[in-house]
Protein backbone atom coordinates (compact mmCIF):
# COMPACT_ATOMS: atom_id res chain seq x y z
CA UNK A 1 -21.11 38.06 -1.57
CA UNK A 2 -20.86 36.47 2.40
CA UNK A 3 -19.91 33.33 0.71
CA UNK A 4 -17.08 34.64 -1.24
CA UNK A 5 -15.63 36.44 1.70
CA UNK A 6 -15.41 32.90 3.72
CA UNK A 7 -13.85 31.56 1.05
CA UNK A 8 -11.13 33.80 0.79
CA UNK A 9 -10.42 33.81 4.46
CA UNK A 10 -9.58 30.05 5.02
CA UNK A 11 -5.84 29.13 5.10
CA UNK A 12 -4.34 27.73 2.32
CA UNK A 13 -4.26 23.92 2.37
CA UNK A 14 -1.15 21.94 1.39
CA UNK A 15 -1.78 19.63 -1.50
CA UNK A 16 -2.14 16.24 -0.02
CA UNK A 17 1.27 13.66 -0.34
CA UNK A 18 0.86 11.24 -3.26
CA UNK A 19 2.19 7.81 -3.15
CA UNK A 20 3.16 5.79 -5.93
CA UNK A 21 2.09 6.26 -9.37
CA UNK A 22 -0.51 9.50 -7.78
CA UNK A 23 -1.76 7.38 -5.07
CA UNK A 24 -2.51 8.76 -1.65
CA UNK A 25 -0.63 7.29 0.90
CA UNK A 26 -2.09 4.93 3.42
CA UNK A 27 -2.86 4.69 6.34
CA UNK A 28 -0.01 3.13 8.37
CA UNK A 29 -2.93 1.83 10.71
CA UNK A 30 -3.95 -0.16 8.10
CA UNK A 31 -2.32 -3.73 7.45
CA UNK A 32 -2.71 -3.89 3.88
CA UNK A 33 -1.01 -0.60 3.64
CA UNK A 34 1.66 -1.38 5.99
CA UNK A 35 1.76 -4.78 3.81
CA UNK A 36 2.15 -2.33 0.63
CA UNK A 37 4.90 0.05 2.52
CA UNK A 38 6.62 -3.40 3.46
CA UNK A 39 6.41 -4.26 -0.09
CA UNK A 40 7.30 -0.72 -1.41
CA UNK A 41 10.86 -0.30 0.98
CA UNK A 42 12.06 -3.94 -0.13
CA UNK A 43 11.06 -3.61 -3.58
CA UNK A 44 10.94 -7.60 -3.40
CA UNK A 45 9.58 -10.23 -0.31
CA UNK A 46 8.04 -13.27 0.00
CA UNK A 47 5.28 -13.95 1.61
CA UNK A 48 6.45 -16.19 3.98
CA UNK A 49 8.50 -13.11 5.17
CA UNK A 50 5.96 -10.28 4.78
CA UNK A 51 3.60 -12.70 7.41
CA UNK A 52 6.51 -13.14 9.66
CA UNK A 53 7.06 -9.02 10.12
CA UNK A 54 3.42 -8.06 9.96
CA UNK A 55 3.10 -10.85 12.54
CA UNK A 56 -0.07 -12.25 10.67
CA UNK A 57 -0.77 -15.47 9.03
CA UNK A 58 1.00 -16.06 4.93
CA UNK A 59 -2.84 -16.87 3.76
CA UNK A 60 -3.92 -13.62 5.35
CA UNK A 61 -0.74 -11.29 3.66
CA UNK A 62 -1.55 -13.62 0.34
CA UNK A 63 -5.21 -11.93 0.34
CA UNK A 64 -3.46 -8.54 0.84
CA UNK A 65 -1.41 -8.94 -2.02
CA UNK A 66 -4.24 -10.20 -4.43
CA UNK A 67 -6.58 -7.16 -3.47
CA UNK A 68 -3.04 -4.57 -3.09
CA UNK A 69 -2.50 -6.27 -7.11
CA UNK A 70 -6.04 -5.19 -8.16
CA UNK A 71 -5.44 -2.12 -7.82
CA UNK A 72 -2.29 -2.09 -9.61
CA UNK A 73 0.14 -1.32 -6.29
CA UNK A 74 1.96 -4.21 -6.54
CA UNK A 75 2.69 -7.14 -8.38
CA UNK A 76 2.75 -11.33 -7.30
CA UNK A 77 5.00 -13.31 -8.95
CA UNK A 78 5.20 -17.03 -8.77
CA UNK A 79 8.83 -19.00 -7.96
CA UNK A 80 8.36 -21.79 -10.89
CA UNK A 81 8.84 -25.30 -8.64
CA UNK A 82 7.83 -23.70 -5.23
CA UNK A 83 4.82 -22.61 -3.64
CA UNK A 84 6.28 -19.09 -2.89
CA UNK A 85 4.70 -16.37 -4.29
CA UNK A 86 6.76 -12.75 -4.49
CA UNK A 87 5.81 -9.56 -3.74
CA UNK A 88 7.45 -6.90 -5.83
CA UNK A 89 6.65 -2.93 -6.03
C-alpha cells in the first residue's frame, strides 16, 4: 500500500530524553523549568536563593514550587521557626 511505503521511508527518530522519574525534560526557556533544573543540580535551595538566581521575586519562585510539587517534581519543606521554605529534588 502508498501508505506503507511512506512509512517505511522516514528516518528513524531517536527516543525523546526523559527527565526525572520518565519526565520529559523542559524547556530551559521556561522559568518553572529552569526553577526545577535549579532545584534538580542543588538537590536542596531556599527560596530566598532560587529568587535571587532566577532574578525573580521569592512569592513568584514560591508559586513555582507549589505547581513544580503538584506534579510530584519536587518537594517544599518547611524550616520549623522560620519562614523559609526548601526546595529539595
Amino acid at each position: 500500500m502508498i501508505g506503507d511505503q511512506y512509512l517505511k521511508r522516514q528516518p528513524k527518530q531517536e527516543p525523546a530524553e526523559e527527565g526525572r522519574k520518565g519526565y520529559m525534560l523542559l524547556d530551559p526557556s521556561n522559568p518553572a523549568s529552569r526553577l526545577l533544573v535549579l532545584v534538580l543540580t542543588k538537590n536542596q535551595i531556599t527560596t530566598a536563593d532560587a529568587a535571587k538566581e532566577l532574578n525573580v521575586t521569592e512569592n513568584i519562585v514560591k508559586e513555582w514550587a507549589k505547581i513544580l510539587e503538584k506534579q510530584s517534581l519536587l518537594k517544599i519543606k518547611y524550616k520549623l521557626f522560620s519562614n523559609t521554605m526548601v526546595l529539595e529534588a
